[in-house]
Protein backbone atom coordinates (compact mmCIF):
# COMPACT_ATOMS: atom_id res chain seq x y z
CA UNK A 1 141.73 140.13 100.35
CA UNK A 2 142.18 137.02 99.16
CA UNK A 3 144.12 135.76 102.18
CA UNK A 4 141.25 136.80 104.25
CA UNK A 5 138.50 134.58 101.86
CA UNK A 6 140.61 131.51 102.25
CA UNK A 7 140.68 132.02 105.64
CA UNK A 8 136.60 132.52 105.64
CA UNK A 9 136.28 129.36 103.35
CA UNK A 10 138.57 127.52 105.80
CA UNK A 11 136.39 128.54 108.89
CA UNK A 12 133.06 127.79 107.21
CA UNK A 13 134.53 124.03 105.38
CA UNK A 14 135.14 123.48 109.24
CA UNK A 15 131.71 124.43 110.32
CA UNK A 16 129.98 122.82 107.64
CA UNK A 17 132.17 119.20 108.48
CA UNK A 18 131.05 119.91 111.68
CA UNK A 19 127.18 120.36 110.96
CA UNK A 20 127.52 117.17 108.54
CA UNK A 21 129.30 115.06 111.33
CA UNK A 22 126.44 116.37 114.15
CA UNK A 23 123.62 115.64 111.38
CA UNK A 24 125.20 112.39 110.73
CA UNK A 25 125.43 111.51 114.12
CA UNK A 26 121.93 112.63 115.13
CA UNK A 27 120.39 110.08 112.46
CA UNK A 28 122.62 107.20 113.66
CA UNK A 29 120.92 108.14 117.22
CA UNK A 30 117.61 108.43 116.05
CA UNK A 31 117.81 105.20 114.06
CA UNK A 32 119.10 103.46 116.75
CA UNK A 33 116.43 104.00 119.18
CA UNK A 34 114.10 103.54 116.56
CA UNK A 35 115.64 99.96 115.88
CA UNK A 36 115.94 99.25 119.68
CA UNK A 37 111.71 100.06 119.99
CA UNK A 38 110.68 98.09 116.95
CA UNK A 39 112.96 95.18 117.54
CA UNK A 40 111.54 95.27 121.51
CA UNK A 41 108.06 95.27 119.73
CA UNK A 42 108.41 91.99 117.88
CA UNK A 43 110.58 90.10 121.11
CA UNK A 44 106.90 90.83 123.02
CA UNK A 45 104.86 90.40 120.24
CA UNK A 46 107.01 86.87 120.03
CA UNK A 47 106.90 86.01 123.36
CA UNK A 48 103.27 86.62 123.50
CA UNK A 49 102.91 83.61 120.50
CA UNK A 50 105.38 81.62 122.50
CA UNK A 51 103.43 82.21 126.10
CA UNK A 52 100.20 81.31 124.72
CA UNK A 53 98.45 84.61 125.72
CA UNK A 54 94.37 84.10 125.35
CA UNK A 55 93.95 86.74 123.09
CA UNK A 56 96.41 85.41 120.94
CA UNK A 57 95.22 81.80 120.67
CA UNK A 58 91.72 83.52 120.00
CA UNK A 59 93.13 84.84 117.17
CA UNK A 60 95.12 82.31 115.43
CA UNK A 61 92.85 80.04 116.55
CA UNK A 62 90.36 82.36 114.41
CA UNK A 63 92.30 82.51 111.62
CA UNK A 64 93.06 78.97 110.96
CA UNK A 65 96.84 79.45 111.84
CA UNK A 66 96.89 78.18 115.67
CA UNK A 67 99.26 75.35 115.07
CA UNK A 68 101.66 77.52 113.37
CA UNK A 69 101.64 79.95 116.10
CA UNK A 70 104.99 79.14 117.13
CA UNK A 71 106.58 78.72 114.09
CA UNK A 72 105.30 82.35 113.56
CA UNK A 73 107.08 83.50 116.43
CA UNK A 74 110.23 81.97 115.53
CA UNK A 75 110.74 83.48 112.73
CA UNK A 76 109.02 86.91 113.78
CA UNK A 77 112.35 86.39 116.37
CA UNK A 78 114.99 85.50 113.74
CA UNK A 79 113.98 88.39 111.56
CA UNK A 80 114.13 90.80 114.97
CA UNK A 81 117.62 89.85 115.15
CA UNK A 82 118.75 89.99 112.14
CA UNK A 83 117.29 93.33 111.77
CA UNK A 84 118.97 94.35 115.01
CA UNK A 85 122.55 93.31 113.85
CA UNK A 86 124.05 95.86 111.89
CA UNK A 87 125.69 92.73 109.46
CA UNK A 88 122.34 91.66 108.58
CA UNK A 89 120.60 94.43 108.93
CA UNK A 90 119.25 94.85 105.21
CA UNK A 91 118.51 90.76 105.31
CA UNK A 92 116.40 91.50 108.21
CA UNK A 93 114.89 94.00 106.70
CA UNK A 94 113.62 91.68 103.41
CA UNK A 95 112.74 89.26 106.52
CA UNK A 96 110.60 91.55 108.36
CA UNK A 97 108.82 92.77 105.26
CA UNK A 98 107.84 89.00 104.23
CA UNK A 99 106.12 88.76 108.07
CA UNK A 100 104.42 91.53 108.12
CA UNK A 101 103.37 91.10 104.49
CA UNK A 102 101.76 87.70 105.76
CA UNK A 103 100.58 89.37 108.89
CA UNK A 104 98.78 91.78 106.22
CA UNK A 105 97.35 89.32 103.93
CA UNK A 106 96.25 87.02 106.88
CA UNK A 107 94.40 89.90 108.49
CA UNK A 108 92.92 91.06 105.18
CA UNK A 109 91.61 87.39 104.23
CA UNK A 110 89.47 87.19 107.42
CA UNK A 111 87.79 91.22 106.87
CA UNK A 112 90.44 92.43 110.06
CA UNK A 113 92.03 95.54 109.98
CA UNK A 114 94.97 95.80 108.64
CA UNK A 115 96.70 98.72 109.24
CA UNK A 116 98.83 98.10 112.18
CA UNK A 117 100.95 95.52 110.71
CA UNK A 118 101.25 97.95 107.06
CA UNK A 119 102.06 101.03 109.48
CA UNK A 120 104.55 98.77 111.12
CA UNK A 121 106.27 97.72 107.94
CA UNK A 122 106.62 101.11 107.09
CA UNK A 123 108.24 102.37 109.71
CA UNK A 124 110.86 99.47 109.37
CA UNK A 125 111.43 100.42 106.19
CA UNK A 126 111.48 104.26 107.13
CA UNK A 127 114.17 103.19 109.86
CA UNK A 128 116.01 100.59 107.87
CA UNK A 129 116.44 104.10 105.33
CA UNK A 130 117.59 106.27 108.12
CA UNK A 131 120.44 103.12 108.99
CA UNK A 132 121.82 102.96 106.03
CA UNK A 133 120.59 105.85 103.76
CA UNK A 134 122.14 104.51 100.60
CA UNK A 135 119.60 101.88 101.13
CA UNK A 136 117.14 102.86 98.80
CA UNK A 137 118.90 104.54 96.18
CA UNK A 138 119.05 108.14 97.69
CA UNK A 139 122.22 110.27 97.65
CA UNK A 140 123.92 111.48 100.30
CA UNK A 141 126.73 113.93 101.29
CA UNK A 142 127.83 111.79 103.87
């Protein structure tokens, strides 16, 4: 009998390693295609500052900020990268927050809506937690 539970607790340890490994790997793969379509968000939303697009020198223009707009869009592409590198992935995160936390309180000062730069950061921060899940304090088995 008690060969035959080791050799039970043997096959299951196996299958649960496995199921931790595949669960493991699945939010590394989610994560990373979430990274890839938020980073690819802020190179466009970049190059649109850097272009000049119309609607976007409405805007700053609007807002008192069009003589910064390219400034904006350097850094908007500094924090992408560093956010994209796995290095400096949790300094791009602190990087990204401070934009989009300007991008907030800009569009709240002028009465805009607001809520697609906060949804934004949060779904940085959601990913930057599924890329390193430690991140924010949480234990994991893994």
């Amino acid at each position: 009998m008690r060969e035959y539970v080791t050799l039970m607790s043997a096959i299951l340890g196996i299958q649960i390693n496995h199921l931790a490994r595949t669960t493991k790997m699945t939010r590394k793969r989610i994560a990373f295609g979430l990274t890839c379509l938020f980073c690819l968000s802020l190179i466009m939303s970049a190059a649109m500052k850097l272009t000049g697009s119309k609607e976007v020198i409405e805007q700053f223009t609007q807002m008192g900020l069009a003589d910064w707009r390219v400034i904006i869009a350097m850094g908007e592409l500094a924090g992408t990268a560093l956010f994209f590198m796995p290095q400096t992935k949790n300094f791009g995160t602190m990087v990204l927050s401070g934009y989009l936390g300007g991008a907030i309180m800009a569009h709240m000062s002028h009465g805009e809506d607001f809520s697609a730069p906060a949804i934004f950061l949060i779904l940085i921060w959601i990913t930057a937690g599924l890329r390193q899940p430690d991140l924010y304090g949480f234990k994991t088995g893994s």
